[in-house]
N, C-alpha and C. Protein backbone atom coordinates (compact mmCIF):
# COMPACT_ATOMS: atom_id res chain seq x y z
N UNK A 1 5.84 18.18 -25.03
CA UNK A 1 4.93 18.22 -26.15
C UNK A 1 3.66 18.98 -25.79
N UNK A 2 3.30 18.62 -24.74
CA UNK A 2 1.95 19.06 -24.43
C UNK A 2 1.92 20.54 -23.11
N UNK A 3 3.55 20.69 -23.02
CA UNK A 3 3.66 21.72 -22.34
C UNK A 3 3.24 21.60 -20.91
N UNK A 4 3.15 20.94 -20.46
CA UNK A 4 2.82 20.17 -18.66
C UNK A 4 4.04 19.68 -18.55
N UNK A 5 4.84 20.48 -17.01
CA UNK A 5 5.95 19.98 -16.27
C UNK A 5 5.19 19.14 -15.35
N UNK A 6 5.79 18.08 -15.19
CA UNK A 6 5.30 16.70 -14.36
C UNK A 6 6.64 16.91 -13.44
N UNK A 7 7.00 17.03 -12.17
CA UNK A 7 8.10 16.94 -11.41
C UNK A 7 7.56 16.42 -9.96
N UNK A 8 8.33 15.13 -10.19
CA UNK A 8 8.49 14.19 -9.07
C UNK A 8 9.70 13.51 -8.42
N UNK A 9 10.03 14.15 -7.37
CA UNK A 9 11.29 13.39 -6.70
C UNK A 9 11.52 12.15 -6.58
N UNK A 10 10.07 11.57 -6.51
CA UNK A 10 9.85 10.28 -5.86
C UNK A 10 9.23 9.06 -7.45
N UNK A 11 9.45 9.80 -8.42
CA UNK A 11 8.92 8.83 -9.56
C UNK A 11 9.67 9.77 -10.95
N UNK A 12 10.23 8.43 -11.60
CA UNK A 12 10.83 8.54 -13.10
C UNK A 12 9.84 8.15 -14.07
N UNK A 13 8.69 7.67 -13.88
CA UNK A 13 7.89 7.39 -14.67
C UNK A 13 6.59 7.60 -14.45
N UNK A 14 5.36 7.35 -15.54
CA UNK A 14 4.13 7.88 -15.12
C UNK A 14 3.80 7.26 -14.13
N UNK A 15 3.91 5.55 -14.48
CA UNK A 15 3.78 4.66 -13.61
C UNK A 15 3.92 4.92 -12.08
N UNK A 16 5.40 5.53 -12.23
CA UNK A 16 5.96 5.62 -10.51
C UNK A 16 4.81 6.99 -10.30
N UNK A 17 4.88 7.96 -11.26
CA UNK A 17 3.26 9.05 -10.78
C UNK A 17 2.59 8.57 -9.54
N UNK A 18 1.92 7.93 -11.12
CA UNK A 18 0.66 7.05 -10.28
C UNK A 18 1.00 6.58 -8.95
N UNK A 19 1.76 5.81 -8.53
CA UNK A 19 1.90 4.90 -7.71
C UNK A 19 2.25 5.69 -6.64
N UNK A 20 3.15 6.40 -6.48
CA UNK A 20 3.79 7.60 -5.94
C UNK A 20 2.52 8.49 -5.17
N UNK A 21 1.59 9.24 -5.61
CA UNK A 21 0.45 9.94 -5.73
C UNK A 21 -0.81 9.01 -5.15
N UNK A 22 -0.75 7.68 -5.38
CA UNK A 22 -1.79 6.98 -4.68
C UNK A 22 -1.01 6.76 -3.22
N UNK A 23 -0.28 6.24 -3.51
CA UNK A 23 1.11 5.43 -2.11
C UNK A 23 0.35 4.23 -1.81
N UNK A 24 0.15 3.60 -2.98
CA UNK A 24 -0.24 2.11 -3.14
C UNK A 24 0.35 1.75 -4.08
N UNK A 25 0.56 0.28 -4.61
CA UNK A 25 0.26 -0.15 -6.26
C UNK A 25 -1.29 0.48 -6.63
N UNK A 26 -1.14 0.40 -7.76
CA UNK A 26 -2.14 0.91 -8.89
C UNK A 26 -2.91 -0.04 -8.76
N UNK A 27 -4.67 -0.19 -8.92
CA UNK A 27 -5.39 -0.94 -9.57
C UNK A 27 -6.13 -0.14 -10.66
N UNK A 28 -6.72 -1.36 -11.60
CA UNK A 28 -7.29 -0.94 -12.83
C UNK A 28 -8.25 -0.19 -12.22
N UNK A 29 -8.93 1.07 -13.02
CA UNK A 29 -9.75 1.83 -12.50
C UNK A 29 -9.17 3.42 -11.65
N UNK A 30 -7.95 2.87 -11.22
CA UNK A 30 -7.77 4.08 -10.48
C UNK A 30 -7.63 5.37 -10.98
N UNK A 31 -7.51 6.30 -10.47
CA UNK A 31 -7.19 7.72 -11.44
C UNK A 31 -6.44 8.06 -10.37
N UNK A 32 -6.17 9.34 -11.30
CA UNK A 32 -5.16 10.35 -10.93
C UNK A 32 -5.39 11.77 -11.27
N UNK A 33 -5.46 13.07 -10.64
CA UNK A 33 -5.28 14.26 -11.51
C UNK A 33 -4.14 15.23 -11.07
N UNK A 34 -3.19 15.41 -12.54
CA UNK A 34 -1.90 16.14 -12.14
C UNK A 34 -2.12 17.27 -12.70
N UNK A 35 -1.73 18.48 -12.39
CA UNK A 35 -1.73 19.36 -13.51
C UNK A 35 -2.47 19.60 -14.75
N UNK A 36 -3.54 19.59 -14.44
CA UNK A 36 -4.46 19.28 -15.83
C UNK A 36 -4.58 18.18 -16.77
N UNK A 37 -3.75 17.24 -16.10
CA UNK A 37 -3.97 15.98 -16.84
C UNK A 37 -4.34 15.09 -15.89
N UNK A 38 -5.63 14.03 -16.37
CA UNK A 38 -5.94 12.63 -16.19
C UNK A 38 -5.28 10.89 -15.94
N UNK A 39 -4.51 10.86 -14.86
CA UNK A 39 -4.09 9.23 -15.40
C UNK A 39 -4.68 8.28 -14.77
N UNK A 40 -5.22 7.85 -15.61
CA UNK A 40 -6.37 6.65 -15.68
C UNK A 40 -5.35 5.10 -15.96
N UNK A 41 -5.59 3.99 -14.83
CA UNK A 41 -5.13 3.15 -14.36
C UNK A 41 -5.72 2.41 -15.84
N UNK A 42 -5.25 2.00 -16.86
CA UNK A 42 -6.27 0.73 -17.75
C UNK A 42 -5.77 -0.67 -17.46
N UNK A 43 -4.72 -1.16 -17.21
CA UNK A 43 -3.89 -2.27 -16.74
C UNK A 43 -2.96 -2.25 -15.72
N UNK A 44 -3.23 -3.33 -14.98
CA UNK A 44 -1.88 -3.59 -13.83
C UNK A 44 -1.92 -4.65 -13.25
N UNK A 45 -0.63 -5.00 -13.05
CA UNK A 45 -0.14 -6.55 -12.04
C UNK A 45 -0.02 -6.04 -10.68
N UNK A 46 0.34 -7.17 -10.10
CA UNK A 46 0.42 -7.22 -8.58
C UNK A 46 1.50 -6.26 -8.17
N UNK A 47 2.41 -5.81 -9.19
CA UNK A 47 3.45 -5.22 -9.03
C UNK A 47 3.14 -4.07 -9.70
N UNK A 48 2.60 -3.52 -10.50
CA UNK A 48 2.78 -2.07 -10.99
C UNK A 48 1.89 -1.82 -11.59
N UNK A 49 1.32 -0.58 -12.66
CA UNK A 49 0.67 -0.24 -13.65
C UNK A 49 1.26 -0.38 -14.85
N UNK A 50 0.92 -1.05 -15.50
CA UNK A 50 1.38 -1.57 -17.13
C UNK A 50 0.52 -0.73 -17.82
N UNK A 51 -0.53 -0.11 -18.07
CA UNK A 51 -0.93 0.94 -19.28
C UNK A 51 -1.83 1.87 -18.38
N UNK A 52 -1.65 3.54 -18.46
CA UNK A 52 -2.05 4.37 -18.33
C UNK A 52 -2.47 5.03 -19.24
N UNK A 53 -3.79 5.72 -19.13
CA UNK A 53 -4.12 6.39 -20.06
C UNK A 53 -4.34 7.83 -19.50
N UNK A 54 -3.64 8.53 -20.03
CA UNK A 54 -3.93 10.46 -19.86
C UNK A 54 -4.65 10.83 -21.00
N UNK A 55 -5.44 11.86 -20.30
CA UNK A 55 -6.38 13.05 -21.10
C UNK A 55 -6.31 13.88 -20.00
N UNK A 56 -6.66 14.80 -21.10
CA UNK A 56 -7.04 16.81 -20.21
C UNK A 56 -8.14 16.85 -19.48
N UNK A 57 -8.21 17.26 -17.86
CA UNK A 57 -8.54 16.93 -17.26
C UNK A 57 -9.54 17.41 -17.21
């Protein structure tokens, strides 16, 4: 949609991104910058990131 290839061996989801790209679990607060996009940590458990938020970076 937004024309950004995201390619990760190591993650099927933004989530795994994130997580992948930190090489931690996620906490709230964390960021990320891929390719011109923003992923911003807004929720997470002990186990993962439950809501990310992207914007242009």
């Amino acid at each position: 949609v937004l024309g950004v290839h995201l390619s990760d061996r190591e993650a099927h989801t933004v989530g795994g991104l994130v997580t992948a790209r930190l090489r931690r679990i996620p906490q709230v607060g964390d960021n990320v910058e891929e390719s011109g996009l923003l992923f911003i940590v807004e929720k997470a458990s002990d186990r993962a990131a439950l809501l990310i938020r992207i914007r242009l970076a």
